[in-house]
Protein backbone atom coordinates (compact mmCIF):
# COMPACT_ATOMS: atom_id res chain seq x y z
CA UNK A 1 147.51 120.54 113.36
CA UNK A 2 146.86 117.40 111.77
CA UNK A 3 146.56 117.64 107.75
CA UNK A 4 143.32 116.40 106.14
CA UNK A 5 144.57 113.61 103.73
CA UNK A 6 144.59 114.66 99.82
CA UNK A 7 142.70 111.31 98.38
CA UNK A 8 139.86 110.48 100.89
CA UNK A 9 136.08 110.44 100.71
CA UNK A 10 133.75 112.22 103.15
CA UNK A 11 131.54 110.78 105.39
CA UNK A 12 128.06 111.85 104.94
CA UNK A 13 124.56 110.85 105.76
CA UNK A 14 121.27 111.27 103.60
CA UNK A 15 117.59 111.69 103.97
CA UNK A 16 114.89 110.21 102.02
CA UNK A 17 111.24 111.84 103.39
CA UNK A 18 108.37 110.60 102.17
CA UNK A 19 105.02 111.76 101.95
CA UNK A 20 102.29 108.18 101.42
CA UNK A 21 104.34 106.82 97.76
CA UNK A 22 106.46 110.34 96.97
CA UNK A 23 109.40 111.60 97.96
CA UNK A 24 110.80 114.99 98.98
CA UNK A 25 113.89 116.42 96.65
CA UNK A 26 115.64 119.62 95.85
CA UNK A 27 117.07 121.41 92.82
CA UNK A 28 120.74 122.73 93.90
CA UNK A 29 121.25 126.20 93.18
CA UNK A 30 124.60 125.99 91.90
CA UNK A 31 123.54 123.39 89.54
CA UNK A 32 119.91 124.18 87.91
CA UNK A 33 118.26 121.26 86.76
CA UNK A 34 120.16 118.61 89.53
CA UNK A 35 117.65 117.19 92.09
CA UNK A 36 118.83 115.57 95.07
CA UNK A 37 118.09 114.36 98.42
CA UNK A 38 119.10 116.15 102.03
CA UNK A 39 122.58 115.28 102.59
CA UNK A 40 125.71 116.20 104.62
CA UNK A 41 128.52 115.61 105.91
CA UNK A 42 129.43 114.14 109.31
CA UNK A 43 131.06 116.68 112.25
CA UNK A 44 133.82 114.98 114.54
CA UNK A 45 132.50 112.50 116.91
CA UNK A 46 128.94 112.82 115.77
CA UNK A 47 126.61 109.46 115.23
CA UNK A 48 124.83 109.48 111.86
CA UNK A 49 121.38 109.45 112.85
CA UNK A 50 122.31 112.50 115.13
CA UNK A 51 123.85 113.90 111.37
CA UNK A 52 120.42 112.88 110.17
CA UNK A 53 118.19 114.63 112.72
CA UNK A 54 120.79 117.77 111.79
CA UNK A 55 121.17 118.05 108.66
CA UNK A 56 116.85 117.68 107.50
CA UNK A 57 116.66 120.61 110.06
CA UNK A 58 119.46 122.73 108.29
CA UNK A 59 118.14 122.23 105.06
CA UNK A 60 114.27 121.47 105.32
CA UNK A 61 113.43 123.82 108.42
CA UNK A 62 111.98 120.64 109.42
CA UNK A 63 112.13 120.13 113.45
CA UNK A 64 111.60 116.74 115.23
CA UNK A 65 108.23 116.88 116.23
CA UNK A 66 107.24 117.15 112.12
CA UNK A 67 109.13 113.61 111.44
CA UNK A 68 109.10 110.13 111.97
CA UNK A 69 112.23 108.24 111.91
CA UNK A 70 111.01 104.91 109.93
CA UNK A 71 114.46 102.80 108.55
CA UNK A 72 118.36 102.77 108.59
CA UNK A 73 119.36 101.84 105.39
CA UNK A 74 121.58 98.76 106.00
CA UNK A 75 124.23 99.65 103.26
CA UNK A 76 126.86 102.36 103.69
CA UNK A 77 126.99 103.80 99.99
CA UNK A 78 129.87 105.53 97.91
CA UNK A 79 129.69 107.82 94.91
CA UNK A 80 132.86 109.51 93.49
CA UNK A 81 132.36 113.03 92.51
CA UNK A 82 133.49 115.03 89.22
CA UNK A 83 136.99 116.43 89.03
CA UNK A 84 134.79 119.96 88.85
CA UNK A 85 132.75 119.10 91.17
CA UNK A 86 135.15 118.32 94.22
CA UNK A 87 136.95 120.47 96.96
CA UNK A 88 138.93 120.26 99.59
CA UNK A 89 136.02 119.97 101.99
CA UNK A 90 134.68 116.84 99.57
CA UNK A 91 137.67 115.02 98.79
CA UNK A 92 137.10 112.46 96.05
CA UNK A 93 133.14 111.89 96.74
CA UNK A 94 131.15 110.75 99.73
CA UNK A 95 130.41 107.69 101.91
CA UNK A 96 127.02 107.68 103.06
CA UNK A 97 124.78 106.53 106.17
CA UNK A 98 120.89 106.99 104.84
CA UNK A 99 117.71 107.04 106.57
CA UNK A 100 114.05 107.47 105.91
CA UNK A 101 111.96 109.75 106.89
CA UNK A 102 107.81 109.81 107.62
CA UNK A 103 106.46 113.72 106.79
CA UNK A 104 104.22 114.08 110.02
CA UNK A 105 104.14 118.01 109.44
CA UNK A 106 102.38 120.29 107.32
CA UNK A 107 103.40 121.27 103.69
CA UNK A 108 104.31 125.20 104.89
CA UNK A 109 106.46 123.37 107.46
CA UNK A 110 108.85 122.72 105.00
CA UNK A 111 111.62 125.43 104.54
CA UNK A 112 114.28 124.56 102.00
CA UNK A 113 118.08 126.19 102.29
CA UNK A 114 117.62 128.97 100.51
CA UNK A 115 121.64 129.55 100.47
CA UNK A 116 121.86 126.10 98.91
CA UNK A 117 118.49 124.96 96.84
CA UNK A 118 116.25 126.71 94.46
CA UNK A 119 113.47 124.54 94.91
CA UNK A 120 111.80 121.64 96.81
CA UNK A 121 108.87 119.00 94.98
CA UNK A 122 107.17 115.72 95.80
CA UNK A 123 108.08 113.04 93.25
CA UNK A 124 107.96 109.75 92.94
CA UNK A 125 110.94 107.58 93.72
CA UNK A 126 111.73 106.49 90.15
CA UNK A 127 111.32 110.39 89.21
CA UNK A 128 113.92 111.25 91.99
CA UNK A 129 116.71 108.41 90.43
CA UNK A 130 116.12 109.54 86.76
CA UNK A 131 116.62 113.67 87.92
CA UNK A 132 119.88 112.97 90.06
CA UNK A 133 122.51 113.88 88.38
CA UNK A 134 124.41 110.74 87.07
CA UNK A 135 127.17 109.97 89.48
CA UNK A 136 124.43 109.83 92.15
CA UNK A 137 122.34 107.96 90.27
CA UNK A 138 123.48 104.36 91.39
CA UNK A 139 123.24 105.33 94.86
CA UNK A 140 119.42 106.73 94.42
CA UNK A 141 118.77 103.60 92.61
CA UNK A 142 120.00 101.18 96.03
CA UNK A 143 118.28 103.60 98.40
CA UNK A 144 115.01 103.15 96.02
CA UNK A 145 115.33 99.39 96.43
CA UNK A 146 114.65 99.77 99.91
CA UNK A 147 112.06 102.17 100.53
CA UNK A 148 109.34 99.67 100.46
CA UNK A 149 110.78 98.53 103.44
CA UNK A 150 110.91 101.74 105.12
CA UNK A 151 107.15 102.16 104.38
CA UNK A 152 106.90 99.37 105.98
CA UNK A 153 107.46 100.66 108.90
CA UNK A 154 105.42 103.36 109.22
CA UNK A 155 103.50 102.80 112.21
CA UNK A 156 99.58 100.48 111.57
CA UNK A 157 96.83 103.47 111.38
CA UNK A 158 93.28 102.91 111.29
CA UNK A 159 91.73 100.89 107.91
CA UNK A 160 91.30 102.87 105.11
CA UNK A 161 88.22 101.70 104.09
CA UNK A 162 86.43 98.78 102.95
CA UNK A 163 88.66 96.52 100.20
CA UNK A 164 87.29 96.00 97.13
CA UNK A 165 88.41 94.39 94.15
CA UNK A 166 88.36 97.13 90.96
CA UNK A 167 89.29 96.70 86.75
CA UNK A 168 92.21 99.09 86.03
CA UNK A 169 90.35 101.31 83.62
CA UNK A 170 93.06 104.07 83.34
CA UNK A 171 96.26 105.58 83.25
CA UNK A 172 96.07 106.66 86.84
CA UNK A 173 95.15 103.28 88.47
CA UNK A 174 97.47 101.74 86.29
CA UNK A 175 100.25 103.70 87.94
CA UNK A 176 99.13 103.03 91.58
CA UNK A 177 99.76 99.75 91.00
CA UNK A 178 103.53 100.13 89.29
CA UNK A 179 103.98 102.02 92.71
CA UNK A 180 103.34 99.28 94.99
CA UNK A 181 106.51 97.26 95.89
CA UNK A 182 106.88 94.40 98.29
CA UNK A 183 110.25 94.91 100.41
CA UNK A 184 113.56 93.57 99.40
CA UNK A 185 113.20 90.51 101.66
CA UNK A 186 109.96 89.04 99.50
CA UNK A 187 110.98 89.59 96.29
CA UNK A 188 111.85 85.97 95.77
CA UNK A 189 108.04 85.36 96.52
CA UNK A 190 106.29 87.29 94.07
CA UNK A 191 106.85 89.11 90.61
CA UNK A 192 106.39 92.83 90.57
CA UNK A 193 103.52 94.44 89.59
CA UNK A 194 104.53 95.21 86.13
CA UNK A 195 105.47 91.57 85.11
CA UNK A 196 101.71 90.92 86.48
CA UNK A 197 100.21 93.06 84.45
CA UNK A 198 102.06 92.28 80.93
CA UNK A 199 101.36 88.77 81.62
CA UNK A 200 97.76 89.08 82.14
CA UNK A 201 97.83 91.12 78.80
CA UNK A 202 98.79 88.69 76.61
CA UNK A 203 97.20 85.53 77.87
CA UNK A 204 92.84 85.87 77.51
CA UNK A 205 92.03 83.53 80.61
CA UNK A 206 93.60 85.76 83.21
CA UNK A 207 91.58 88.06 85.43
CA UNK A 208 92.98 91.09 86.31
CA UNK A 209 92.30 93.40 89.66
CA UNK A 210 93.71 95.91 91.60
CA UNK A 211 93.05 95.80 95.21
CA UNK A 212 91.60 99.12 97.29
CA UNK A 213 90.92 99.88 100.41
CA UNK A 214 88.91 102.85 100.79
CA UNK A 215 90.16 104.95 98.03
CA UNK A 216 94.20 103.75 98.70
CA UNK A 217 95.39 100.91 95.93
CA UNK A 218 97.14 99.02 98.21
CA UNK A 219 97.55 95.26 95.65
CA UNK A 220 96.96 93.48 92.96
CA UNK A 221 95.72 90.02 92.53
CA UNK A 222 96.30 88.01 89.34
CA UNK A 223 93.66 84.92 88.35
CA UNK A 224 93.35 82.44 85.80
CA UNK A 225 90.10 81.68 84.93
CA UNK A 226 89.36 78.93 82.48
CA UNK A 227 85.55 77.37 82.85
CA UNK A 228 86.32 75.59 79.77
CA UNK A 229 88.52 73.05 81.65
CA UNK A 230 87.21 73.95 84.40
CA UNK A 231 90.70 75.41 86.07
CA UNK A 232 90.69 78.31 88.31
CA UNK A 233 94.47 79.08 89.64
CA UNK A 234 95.47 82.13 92.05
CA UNK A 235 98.11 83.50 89.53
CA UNK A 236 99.29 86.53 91.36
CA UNK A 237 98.76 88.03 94.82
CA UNK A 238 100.71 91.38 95.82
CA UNK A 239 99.83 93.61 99.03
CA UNK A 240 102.54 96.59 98.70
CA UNK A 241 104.91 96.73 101.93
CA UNK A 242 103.25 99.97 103.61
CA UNK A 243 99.70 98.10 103.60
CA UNK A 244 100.84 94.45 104.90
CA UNK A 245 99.50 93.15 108.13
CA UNK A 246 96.16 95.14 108.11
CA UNK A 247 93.83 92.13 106.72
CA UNK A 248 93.91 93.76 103.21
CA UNK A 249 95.03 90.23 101.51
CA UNK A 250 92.96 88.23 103.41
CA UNK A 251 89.91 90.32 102.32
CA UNK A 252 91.01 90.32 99.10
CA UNK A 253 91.09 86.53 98.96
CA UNK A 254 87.68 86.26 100.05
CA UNK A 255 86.33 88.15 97.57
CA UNK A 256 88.24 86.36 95.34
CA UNK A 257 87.04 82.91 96.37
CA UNK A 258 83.37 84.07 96.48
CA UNK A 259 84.27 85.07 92.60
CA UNK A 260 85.17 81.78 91.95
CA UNK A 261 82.61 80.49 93.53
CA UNK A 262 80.15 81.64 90.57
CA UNK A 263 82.31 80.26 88.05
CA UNK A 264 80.96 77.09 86.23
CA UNK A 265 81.86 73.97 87.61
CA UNK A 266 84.33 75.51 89.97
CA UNK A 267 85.21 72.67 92.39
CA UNK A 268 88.54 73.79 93.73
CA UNK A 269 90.53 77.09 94.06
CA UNK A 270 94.85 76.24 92.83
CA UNK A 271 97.79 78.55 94.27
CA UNK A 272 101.29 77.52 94.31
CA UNK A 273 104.34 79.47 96.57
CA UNK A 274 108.22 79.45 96.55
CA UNK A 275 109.15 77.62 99.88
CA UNK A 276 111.23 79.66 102.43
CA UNK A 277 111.58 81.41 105.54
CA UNK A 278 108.95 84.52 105.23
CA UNK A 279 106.90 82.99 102.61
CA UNK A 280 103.16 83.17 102.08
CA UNK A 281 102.69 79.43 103.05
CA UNK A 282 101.02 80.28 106.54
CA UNK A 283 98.99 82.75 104.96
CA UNK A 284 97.45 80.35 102.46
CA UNK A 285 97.17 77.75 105.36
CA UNK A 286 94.87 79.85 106.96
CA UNK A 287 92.43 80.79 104.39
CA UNK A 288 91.79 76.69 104.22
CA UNK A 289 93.77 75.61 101.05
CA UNK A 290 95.94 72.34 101.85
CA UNK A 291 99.06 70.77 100.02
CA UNK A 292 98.08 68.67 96.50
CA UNK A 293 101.26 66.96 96.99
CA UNK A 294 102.79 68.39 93.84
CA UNK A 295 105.87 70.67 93.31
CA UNK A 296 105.55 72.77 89.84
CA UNK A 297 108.82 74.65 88.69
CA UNK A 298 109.96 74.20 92.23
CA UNK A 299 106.77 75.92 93.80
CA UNK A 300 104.46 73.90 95.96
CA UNK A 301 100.97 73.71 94.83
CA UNK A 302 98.37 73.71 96.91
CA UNK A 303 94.46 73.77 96.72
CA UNK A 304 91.11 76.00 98.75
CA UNK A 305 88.01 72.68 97.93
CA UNK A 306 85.00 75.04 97.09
């Protein structure tokens, strides 16, 4: 019988299911007060996302017909394990496959391992990186990084209502919009929500809004608005990943523009964009606003004629 080597690390897969913005985690019962994601290893000649589909049934009682399958996270990531926390079955740590998950079930559908957790809770994804324990933690942290673009994918549902432009007026809204990511891939296109919003703080001619759709903060859009110039410049524009594609930006914008519209002296409407494959250029393009000819900082300016 062949020997299992002394120094090697497992290969594993995780599961990150989601619920609209939280995520599903469980406290280990061996070690109270450790949250983690479902994980296991992988059995001989078995394909991960068949490990997947396995494991979230073995320790989430959660069949098939209760999930949707929405990403493959493109990284295979390693974490090496405590000297007391490591076995022959472990080896030195894991190497892991992850996926993400869509809850399509019903909260009593979910039934944790009672042999292996002591609890199950909904938390957001920066809750379930700062409860890992800490040699997970860098993993948690790359899986986080993509989740927007799992959410991405979660299949286009009906609108969620009308969009309209709101003040954030309190702690709750304020959070909605920290939640709201772009994916990975767009990052070099806009600044994250929480940049936005310590900016607009400290300068007095920006005008700050989240964007709704029915009851669901799905952006934030970012002006400045100076009559005394007059100057009226598209500062910010973020739809989060989950909510592109349904004609919540361009609704925004129009709303926006009529805004402007009432401002005095308005005569044009200024944006600029970082160039590159994926870009908002297009977007812009088809809301009317044309090139000014000028580059600022690298970004192409371009201007809506009111």
């Amino acid at each position: 019988m062949k020997r299992k080597p002394k120094q090697y690390f497992r290969a594993c897969v995780g599961a990150v299911i989601t619920r609209g913005d939280q995520v599903l985690v469980f406290e280990r019962k061996r070690h109270p007060g450790s949250w983690q994601f479902p994980q296991g290893g992988l059995e001989a000649d078995e394909e991960p996302e068949d490990a997947a589909w396995r494991e979230v049934l073995e320790e989430t009682g959660l069949t098939r017909d209760k999930l949707a399958l929405l990403f493959r996270h493109p990284e295979v990531l390693t974490y090496e394990l405590p000297a007391a926390w490591r076995s022959k079955k472990t080896g030195l740590g894991q190497s892991q496959y992850w996926f993400y998950f869509q809850l399509l079930g019903e909260e009593s559908d979910i039934a944790p391992d009672e042999r292996e957790f002591s609890a199950a809770k909904w938390v957001s994804m920066r809750e379930a990186v700062k409860d890992a324990v800490d040699f997970r933690r860098p993993v948690y942290q790359r899986v986080r990084a993509y989740l927007p673009a799992a959410l991405s994918r979660i299949p286009d549902a009906a609108p969620l209502g009308p969009v309209t432009l709101r003040p954030i007026e309190d702690e709750a809204a304020l959070l909605a919009m920290f939640r709201l990511q772009v994916s990975p891939d767009q990052r070099g296109f806009v600044a994250d929500n929480a940049m936005s919003i310590a900016e607009a703080l400290l300068e007095p001619k920006s005008w700050l809004r989240s964007i709704y759709a029915g009851d669901t903060a799905v952006g934030l859009i970012l002006l400045s608005d100076d009559p005394a110039k007059p100057e009226y410049y598209l500062w910010r524009m973020l739809i989060g990943a989950r909510y592109q594609r349904r004609g919540y930006g361009r609704a925004a914008m129009q709303q926006l523009i009529d805004y402007v519209r009432t401002r005095p002296a308005a005569a044009e409407l200024l944006v600029s964009y970082v160039p590159g494959e994926g870009g908002p250029q297009g977007f812009y393009e088809g809301l009317g606003f044309v090139p000014t000819g000028e580059v600022d900082a690298g970004e192409v300016v371009m201007k809506l004629p009111l």
